[in-house]
C-alpha atoms as a PDB file:
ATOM      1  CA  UNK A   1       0.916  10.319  19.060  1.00  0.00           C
ATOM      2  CA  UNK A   2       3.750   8.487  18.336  1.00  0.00           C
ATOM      3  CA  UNK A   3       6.075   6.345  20.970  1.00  0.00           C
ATOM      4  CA  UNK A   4       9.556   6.791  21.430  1.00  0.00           C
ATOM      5  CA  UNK A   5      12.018   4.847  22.941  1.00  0.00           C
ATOM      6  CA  UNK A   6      15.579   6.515  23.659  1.00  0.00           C
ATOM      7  CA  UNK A   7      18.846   5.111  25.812  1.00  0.00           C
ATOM      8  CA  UNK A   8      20.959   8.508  25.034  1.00  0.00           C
ATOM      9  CA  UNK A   9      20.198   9.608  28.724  1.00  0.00           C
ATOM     10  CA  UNK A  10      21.014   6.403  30.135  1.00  0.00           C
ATOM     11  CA  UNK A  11      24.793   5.682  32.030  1.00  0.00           C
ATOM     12  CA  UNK A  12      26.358   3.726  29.646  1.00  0.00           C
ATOM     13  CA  UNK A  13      26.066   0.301  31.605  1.00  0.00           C
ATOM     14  CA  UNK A  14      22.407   0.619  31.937  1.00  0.00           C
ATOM     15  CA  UNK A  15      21.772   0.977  27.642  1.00  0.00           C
ATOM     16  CA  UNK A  16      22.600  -2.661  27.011  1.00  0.00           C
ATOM     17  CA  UNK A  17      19.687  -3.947  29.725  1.00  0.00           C
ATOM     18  CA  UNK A  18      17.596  -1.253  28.178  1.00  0.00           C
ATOM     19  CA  UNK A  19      18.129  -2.000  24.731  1.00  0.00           C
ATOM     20  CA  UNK A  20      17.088  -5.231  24.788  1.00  0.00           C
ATOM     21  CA  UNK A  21      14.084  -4.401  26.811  1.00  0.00           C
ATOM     22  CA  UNK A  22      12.820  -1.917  23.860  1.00  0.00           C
ATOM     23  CA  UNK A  23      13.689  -4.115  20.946  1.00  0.00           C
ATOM     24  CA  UNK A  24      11.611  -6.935  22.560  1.00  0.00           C
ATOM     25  CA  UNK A  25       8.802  -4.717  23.171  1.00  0.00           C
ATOM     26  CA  UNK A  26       8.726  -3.126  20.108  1.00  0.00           C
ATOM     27  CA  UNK A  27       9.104  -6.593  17.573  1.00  0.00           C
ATOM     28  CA  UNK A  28       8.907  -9.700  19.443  1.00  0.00           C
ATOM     29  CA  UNK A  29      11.123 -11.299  22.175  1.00  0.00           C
ATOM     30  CA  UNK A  30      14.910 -11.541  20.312  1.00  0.00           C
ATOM     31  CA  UNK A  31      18.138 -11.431  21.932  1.00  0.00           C
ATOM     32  CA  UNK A  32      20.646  -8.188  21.320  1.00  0.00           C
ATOM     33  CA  UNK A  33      24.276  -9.003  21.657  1.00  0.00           C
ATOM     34  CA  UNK A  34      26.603  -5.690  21.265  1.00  0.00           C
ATOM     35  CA  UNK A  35      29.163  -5.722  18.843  1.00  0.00           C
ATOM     36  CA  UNK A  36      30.911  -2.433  20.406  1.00  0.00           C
ATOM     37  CA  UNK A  37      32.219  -2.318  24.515  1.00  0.00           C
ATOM     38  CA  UNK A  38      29.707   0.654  25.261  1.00  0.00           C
ATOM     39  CA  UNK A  39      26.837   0.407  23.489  1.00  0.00           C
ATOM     40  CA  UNK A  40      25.749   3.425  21.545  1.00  0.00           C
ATOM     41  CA  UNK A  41      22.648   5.420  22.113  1.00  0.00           C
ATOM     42  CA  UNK A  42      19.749   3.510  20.556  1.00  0.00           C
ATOM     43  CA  UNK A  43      16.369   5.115  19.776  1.00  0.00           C
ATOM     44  CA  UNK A  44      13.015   3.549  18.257  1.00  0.00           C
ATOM     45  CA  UNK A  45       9.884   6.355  17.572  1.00  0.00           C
ATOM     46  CA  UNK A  46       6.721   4.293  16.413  1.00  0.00           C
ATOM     47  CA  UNK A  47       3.523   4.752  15.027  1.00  0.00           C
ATOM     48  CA  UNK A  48       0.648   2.577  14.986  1.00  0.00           C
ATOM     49  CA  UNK A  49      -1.695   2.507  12.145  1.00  0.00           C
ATOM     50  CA  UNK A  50      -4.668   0.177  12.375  1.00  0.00           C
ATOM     51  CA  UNK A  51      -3.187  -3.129  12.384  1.00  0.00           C
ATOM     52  CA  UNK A  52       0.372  -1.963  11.158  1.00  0.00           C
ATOM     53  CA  UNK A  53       3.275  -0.722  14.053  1.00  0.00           C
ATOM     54  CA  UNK A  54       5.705   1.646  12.261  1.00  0.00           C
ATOM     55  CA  UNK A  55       8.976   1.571  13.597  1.00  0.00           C
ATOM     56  CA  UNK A  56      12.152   3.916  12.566  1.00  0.00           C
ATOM     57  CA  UNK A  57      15.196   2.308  14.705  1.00  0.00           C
ATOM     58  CA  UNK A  58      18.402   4.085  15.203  1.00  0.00           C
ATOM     59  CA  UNK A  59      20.978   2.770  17.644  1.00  0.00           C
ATOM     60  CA  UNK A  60      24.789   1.291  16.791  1.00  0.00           C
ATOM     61  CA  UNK A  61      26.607  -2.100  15.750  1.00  0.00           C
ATOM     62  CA  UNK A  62      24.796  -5.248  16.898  1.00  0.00           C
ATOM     63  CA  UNK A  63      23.260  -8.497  16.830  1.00  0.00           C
ATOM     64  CA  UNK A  64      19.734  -9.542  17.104  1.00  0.00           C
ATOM     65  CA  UNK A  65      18.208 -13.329  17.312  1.00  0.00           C
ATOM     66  CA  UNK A  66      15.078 -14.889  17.429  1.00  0.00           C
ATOM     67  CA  UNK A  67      15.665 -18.689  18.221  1.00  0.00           C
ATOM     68  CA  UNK A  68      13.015 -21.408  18.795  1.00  0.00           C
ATOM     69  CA  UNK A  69      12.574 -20.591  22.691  1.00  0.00           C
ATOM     70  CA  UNK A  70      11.766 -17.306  22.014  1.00  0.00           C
ATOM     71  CA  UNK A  71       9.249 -18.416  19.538  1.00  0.00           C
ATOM     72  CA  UNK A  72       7.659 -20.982  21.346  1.00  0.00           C
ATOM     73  CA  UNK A  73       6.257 -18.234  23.809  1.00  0.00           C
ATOM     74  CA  UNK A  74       3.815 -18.287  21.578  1.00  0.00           C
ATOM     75  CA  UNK A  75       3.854 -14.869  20.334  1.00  0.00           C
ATOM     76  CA  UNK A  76       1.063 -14.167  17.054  1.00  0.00           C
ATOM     77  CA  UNK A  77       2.987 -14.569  14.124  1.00  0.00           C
ATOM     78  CA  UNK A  78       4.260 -10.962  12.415  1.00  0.00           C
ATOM     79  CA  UNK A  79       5.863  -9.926   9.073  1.00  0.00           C
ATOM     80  CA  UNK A  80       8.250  -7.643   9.685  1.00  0.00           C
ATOM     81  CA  UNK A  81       9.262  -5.415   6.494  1.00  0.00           C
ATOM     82  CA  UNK A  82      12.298  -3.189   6.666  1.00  0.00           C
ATOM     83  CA  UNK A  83      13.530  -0.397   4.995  1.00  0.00           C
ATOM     84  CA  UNK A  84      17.382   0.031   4.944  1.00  0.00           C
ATOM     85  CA  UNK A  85      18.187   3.744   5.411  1.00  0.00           C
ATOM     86  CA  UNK A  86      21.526   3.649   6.747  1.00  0.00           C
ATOM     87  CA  UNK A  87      24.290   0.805   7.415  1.00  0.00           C
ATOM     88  CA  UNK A  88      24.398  -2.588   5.616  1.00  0.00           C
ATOM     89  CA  UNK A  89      22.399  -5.634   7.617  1.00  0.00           C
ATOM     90  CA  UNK A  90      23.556  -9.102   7.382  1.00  0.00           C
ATOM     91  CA  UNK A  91      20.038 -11.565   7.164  1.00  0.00           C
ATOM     92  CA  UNK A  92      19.856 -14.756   8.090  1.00  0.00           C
ATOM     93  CA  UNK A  93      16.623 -16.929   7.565  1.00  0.00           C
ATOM     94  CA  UNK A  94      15.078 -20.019   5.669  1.00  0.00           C
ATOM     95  CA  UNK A  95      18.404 -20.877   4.616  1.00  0.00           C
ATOM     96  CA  UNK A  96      19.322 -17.732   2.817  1.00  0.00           C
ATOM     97  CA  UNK A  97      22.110 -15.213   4.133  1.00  0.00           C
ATOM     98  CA  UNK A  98      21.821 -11.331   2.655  1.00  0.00           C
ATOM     99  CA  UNK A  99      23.624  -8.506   2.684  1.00  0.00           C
ATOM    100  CA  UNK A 100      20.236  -5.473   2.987  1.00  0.00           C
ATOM    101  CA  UNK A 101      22.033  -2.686   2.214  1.00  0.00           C
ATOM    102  CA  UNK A 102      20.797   1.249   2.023  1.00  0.00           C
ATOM    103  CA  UNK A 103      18.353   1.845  -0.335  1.00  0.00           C
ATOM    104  CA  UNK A 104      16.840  -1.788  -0.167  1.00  0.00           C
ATOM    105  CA  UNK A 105      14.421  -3.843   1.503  1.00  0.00           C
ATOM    106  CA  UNK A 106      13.545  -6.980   3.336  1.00  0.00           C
ATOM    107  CA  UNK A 107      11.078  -9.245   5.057  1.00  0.00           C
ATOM    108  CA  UNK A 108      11.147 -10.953   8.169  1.00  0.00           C
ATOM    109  CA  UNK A 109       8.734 -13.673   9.364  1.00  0.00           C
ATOM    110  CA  UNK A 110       8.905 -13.981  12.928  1.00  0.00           C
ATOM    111  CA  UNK A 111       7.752 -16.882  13.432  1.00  0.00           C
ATOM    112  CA  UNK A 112      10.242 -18.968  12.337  1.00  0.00           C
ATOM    113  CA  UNK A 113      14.401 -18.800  13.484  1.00  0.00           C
ATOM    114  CA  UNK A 114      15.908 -15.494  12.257  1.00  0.00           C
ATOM    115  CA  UNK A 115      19.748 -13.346  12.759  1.00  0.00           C
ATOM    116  CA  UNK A 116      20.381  -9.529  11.795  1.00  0.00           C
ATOM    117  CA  UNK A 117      24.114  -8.351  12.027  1.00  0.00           C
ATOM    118  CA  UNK A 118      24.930  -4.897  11.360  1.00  0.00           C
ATOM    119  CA  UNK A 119      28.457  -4.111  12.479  1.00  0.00           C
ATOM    120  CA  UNK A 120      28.229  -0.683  12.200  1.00  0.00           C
ATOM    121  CA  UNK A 121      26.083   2.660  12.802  1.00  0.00           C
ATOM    122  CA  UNK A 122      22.630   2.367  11.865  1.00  0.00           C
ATOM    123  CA  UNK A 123      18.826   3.645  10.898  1.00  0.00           C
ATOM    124  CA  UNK A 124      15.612   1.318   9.152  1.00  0.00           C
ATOM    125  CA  UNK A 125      12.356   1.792   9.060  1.00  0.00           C
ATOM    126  CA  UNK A 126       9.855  -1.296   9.835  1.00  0.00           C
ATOM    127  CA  UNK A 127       6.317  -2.051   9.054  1.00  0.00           C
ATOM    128  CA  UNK A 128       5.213  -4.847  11.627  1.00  0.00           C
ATOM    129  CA  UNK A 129       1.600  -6.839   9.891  1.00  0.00           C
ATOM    130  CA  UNK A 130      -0.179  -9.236  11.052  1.00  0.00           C
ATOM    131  CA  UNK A 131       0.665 -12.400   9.479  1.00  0.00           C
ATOM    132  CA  UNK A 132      -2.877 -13.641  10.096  1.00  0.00           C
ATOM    133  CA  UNK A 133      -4.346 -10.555   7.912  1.00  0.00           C
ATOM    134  CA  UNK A 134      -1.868 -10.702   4.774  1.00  0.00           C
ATOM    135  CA  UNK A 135      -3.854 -12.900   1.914  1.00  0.00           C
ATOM    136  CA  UNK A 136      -0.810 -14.943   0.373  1.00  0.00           C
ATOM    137  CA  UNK A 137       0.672 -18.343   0.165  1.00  0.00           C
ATOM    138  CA  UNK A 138       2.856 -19.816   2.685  1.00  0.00           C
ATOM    139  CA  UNK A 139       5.173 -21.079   0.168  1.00  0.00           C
ATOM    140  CA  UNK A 140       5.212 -17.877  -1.315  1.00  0.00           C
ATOM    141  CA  UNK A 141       6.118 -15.938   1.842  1.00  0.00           C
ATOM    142  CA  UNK A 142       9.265 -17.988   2.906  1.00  0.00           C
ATOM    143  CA  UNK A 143      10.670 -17.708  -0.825  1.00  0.00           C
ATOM    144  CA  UNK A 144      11.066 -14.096  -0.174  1.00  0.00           C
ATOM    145  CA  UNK A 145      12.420 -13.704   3.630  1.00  0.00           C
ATOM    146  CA  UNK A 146      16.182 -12.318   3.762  1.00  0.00           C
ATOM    147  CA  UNK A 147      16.355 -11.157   0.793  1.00  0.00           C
ATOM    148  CA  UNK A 148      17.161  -7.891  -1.024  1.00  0.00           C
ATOM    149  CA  UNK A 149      15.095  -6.138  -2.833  1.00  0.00           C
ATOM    150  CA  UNK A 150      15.955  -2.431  -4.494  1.00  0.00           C
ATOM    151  CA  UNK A 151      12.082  -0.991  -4.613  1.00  0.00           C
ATOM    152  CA  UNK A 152      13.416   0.384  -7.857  1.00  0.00           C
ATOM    153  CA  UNK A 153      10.542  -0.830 -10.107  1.00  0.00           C
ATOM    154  CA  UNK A 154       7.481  -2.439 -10.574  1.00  0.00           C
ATOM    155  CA  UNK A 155       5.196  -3.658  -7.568  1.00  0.00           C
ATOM    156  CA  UNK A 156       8.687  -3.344  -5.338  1.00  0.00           C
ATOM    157  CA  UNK A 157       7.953   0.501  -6.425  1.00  0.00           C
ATOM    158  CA  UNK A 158       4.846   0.568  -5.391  1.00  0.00           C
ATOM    159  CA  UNK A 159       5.122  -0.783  -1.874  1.00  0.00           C
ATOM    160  CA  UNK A 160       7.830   0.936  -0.738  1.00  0.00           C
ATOM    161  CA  UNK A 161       7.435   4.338  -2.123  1.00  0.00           C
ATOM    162  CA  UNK A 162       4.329   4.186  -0.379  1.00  0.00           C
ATOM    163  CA  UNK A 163       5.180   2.828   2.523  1.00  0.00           C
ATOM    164  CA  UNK A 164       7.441   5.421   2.945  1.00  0.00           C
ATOM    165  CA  UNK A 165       5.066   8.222   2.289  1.00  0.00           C
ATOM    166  CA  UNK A 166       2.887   6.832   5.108  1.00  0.00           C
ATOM    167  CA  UNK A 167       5.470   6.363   7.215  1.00  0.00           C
ATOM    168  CA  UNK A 168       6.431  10.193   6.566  1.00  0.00           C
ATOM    169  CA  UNK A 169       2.440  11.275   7.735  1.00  0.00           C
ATOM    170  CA  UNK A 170       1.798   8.605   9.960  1.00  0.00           C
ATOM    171  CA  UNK A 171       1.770  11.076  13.214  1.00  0.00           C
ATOM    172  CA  UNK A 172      -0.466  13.095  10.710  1.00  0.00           C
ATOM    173  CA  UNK A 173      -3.713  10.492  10.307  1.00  0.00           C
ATOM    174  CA  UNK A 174      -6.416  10.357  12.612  1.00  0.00           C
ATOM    175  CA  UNK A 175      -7.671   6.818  13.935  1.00  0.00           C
ATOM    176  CA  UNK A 176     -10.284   5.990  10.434  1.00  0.00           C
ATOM    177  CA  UNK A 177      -7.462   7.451   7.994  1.00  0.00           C
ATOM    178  CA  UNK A 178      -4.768   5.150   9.875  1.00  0.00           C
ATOM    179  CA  UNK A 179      -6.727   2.275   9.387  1.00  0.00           C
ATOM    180  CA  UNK A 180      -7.955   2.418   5.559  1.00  0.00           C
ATOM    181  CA  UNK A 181      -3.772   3.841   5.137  1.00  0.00           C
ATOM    182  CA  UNK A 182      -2.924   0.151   6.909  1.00  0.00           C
ATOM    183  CA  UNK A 183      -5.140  -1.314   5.012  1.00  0.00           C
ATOM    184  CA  UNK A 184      -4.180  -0.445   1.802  1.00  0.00           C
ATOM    185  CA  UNK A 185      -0.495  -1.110   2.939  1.00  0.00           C
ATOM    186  CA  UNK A 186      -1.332  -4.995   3.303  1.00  0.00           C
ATOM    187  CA  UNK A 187      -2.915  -4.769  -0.412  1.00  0.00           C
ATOM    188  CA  UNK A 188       0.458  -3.414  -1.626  1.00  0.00           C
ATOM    189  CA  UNK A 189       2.609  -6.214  -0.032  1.00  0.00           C
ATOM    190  CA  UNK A 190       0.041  -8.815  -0.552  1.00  0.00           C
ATOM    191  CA  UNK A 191       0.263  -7.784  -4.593  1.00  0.00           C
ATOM    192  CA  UNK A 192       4.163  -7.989  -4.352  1.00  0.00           C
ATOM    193  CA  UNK A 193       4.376 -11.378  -2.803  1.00  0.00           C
ATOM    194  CA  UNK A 194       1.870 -12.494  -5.551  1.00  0.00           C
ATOM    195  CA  UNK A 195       3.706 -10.509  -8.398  1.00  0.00           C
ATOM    196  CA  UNK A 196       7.009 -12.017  -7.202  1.00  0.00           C
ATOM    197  CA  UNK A 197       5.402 -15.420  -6.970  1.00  0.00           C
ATOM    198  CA  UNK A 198       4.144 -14.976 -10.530  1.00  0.00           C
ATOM    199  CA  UNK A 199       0.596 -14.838 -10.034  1.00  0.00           C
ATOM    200  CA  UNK A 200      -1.860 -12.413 -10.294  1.00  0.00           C
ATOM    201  CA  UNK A 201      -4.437 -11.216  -7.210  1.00  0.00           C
ATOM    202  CA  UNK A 202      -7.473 -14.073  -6.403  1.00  0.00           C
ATOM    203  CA  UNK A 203     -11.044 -12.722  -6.767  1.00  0.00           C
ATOM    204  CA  UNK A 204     -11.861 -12.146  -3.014  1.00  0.00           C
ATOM    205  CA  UNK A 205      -8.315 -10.857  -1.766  1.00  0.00           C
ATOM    206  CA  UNK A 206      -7.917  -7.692  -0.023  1.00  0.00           C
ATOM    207  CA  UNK A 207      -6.677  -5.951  -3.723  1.00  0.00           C
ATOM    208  CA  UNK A 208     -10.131  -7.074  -4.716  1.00  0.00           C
ATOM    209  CA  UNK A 209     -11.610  -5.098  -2.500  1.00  0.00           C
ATOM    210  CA  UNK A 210      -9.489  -2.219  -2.506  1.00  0.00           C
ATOM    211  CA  UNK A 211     -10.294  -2.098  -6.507  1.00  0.00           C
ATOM    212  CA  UNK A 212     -14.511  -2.043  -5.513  1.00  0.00           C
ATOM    213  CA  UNK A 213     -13.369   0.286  -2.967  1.00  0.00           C
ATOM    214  CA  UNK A 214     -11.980   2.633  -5.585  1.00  0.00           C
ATOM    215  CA  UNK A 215     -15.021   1.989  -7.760  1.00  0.00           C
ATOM    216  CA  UNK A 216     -17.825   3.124  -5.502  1.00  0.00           C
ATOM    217  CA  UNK A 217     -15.540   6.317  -4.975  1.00  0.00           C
ATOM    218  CA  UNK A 218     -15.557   7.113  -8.768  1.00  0.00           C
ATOM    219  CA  UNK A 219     -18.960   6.443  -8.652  1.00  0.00           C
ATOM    220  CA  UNK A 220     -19.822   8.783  -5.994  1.00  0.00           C
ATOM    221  CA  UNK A 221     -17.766  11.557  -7.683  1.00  0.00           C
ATOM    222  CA  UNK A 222     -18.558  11.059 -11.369  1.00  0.00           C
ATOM    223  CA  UNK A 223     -20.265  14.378 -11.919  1.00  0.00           C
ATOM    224  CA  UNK A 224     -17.176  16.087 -10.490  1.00  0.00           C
ATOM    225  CA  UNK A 225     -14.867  17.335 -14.006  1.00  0.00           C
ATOM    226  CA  UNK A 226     -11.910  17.617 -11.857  1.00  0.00           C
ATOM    227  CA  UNK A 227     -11.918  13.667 -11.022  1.00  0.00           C
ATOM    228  CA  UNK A 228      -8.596  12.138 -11.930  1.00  0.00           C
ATOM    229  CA  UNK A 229      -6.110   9.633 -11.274  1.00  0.00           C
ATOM    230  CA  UNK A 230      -4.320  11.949  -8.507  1.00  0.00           C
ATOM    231  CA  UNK A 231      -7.228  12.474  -6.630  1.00  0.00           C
ATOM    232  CA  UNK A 232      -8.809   9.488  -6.300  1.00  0.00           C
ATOM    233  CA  UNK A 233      -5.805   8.053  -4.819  1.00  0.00           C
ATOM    234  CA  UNK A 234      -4.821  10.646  -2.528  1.00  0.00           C
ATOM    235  CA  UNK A 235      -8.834  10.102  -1.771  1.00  0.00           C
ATOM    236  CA  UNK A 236      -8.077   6.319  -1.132  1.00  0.00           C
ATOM    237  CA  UNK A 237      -4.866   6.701   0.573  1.00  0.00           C
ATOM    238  CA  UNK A 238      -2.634   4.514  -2.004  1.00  0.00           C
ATOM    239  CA  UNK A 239      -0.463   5.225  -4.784  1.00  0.00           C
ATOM    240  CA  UNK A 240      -1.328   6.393  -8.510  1.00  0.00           C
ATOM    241  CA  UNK A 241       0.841   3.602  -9.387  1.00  0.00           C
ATOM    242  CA  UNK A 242      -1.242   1.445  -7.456  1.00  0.00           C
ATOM    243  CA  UNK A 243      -4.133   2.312  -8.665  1.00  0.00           C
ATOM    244  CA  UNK A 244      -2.985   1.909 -12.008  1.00  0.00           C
ATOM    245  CA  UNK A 245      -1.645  -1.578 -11.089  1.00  0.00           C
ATOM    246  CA  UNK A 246      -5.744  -2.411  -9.662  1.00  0.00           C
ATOM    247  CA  UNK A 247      -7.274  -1.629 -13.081  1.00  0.00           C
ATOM    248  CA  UNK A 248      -4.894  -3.343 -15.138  1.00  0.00           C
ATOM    249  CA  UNK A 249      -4.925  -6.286 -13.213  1.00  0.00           C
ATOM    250  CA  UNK A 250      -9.394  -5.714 -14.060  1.00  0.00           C
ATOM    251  CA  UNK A 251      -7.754  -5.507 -17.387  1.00  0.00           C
ATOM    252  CA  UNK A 252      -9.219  -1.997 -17.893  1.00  0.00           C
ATOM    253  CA  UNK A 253      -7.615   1.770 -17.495  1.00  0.00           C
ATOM    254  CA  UNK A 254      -8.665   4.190 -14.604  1.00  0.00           C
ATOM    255  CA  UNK A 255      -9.633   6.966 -18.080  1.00  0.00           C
ATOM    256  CA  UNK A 256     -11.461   4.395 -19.759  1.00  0.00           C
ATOM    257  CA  UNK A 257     -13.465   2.942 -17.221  1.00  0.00           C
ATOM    258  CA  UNK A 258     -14.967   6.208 -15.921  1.00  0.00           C
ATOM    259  CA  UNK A 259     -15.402   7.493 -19.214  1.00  0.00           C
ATOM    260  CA  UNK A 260     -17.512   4.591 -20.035  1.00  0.00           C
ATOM    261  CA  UNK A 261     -19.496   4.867 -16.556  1.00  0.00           C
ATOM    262  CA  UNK A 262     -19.648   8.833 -17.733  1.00  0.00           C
ATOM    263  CA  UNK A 263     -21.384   7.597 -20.759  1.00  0.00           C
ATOM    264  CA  UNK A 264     -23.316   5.411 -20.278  1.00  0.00           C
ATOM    265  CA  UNK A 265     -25.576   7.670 -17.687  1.00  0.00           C
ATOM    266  CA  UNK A 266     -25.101  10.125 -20.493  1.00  0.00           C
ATOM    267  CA  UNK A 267     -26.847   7.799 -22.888  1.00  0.00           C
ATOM    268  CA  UNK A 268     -29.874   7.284 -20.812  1.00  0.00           C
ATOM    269  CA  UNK A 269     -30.754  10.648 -19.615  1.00  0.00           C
ATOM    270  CA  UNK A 270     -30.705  11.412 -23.110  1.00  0.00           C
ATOM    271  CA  UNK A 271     -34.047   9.677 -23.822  1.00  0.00           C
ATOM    272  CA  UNK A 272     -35.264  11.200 -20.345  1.00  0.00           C
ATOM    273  CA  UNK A 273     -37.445  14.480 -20.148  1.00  0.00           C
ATOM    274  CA  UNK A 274     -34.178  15.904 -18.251  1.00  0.00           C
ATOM    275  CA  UNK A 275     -32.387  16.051 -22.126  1.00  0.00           C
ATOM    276  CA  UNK A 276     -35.370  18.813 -22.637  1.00  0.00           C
ATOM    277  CA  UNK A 277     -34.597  20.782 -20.164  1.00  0.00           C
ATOM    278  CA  UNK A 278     -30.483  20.414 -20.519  1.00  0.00           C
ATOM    279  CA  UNK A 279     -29.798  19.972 -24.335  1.00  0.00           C
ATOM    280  CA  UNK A 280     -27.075  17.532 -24.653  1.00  0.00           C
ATOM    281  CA  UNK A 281     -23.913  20.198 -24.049  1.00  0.00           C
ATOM    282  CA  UNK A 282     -26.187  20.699 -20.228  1.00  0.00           C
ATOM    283  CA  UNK A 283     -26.223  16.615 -19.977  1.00  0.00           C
ATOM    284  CA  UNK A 284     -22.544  16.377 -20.699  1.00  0.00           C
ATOM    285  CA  UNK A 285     -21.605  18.438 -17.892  1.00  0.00           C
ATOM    286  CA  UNK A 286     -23.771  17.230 -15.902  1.00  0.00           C
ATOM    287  CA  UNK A 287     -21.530  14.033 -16.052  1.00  0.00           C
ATOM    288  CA  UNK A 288     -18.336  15.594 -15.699  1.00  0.00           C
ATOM    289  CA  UNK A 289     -17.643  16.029 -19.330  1.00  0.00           C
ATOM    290  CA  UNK A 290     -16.557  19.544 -19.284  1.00  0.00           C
ATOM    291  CA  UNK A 291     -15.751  19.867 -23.304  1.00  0.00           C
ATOM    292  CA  UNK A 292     -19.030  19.146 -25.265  1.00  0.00           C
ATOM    293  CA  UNK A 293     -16.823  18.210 -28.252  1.00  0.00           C
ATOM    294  CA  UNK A 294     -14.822  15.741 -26.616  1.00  0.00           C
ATOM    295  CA  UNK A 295     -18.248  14.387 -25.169  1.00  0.00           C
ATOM    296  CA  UNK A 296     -19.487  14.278 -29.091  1.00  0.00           C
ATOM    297  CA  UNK A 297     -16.334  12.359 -30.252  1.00  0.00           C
ATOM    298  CA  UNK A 298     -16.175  10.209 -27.043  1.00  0.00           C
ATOM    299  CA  UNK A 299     -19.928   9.229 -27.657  1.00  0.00           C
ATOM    300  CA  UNK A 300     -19.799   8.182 -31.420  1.00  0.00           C
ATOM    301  CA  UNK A 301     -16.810   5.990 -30.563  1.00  0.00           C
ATOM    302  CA  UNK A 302     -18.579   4.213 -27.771  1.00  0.00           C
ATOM    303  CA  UNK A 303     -21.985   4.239 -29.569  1.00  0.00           C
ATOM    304  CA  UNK A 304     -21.166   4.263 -33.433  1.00  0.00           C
ATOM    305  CA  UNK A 305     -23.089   7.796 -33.320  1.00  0.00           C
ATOM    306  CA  UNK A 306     -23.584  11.745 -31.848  1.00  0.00           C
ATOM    307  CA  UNK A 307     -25.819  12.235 -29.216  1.00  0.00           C
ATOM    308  CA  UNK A 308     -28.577  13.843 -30.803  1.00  0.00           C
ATOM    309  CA  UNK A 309     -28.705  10.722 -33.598  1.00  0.00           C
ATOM    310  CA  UNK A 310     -28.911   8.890 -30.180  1.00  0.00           C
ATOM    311  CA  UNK A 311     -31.954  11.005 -29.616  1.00  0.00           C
ATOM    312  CA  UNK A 312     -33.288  10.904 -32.869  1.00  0.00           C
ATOM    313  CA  UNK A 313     -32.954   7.043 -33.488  1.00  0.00           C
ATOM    314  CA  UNK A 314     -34.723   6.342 -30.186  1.00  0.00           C
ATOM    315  CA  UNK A 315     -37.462   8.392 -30.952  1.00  0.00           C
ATOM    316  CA  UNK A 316     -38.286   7.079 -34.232  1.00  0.00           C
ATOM    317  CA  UNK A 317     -38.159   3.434 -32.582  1.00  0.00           C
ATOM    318  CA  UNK A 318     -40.578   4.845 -29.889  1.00  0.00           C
ATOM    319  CA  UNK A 319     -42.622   6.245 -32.966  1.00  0.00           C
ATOM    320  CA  UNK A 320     -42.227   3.123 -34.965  1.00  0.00           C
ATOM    321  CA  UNK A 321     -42.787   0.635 -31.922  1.00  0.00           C
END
């Protein structure tokens, strides 16, 4: 069920109090100064997904800070990543001051000293994680706060387009769907902080195991013809793109490694007593190989021969041994 948050049926001199109240509740303890003598209507609906609070904010020109006595409270340290959707956000953090405007995205550590301006009218979209769970380097992580990204291409693609398609079903997925969806989420922005930090995922990391993850589900599914791309990531909540981006970073294709998997139980129940019974069209499909020929010319690429030389050559060794 989602949460919402609404001033609109508030007097106007009791918004302001309330305001601040919901912002603080909903990030972490900052200070909201009004840039406008009535304060519009503000409104914040959230979902929360596992570990991940989704947050689309609405509400008119202001100013929010986090300064060091709010964060010595002691609050547990969150990344905060926003998606612009309307009005143009001033940043302020680690040095850097950015103009976020529609379209674009940025990060927010909240444990350290941070300022948003917007001085007029608008709407984002936030994805609140756990600094403790994300798998990246510090150094890494504070190159990247206030600053703009587009989402346009690459792994900045990938993370937003799908955190905005699980932002769009969040009120959708049950309690085990929200949590694999969040954790897939903190693959995605764990890969772009290590793409944009020009290094590739550590053996161990979260994408690690979200690439065995995706393994054990082609496994379970081999036999099935219809397995593809598509559907094993709408299976494993992420993006084809991502999934792409898992096996590539294996240095292997999503095609080419379950057509190898497909073969290779192929090639050894065709020197079982189950090739009698099935002929080698009947063992084909049983792997998900729905076109015998394609099986034939698949298998003499992998193995240098057809199937039934496969047969024969194993039989004469058997013969022979």
């Amino acid at each position: 069920m989602p949460a919402s948050l609404s001033t609109a049926s508030l007097p106007a001199a009791d918004r302001a109090e309330s305001w601040q109240d919901a912002v603080s509740h909903t990030f972490v303890p900052m200070t909201v100064d009004f840039l406008e003598e009535v304060p519009s209507p503000g409104e914040i609906v959230g979902h929360r997904l596992g570990s991940v609070q989704i947050s689309r904010v609405q509400a008119g020109p202001q100013v929010v800070t986090r300064n060091r006595h709010l964060i010595a409270d002691g609050d547990s340290p969150t990344l905060v990543l926003s998606l612009q959707e309307r009005g143009t956000a001033l940043k302020d953090q680690d040095g850097r001051e950015t103009l976020i405007r529609p379209g674009e995205f940025s990060i927010t550590d909240t444990s350290r000293v941070f300022r948003k301006k917007i001085e007029e009218e608008f709407v984002f979209t936030s994805f609140h994680f756990p600094r403790a769970e994300l798998d990246v380097q510090e150094k890494d992580l504070r190159a990247l706060t206030a600053t703009a990204f587009s989402g346009a291409e690459g792994s900045a693609a990938l993370l937003t387009t799908y955190l905005s398609r699980m932002a769009h079903e969040a009120a959708e997925l049950d309690e085990a769907v929200g949590r694999r969806a969040a954790a897939t989420a903190l693959d995605l922005l764990a890969l772009f902080v290590d793409d944009r930090a020009g290094r590739g995922r550590p053996q161990g990391s979260r994408t690690a195991a979200s690439f065995e993850r995706v393994k054990e589900y082609i496994l379970r599914n081999l036999r099935d013809p219809d397995l593809s791309p598509s559907t094993i990531a709408e299976a494993n909540f992420m993006s084809v793109r991502f999934l792409h981006k898992l096996f590539h970073l294996e240095g292997a294709t999503v095609g080419g490694w379950i057509r190898t998997q497909r073969l290779e139980r192929c090639s050894r129940d065709l020197l079982r007593p189950v090739a009698g019974e099935l002929g080698v069209a009947g063992i084909a499909r049983r792997w998900g190989f729905a076109n015998s020929s394609h099986f034939t010319r698949a298998f003499r690429a992998a193995y240098g021969m057809t199937p039934r030389d496969w047969q024969v050559g194993a039989h004469h060794t058997r013969r022979n041994g």
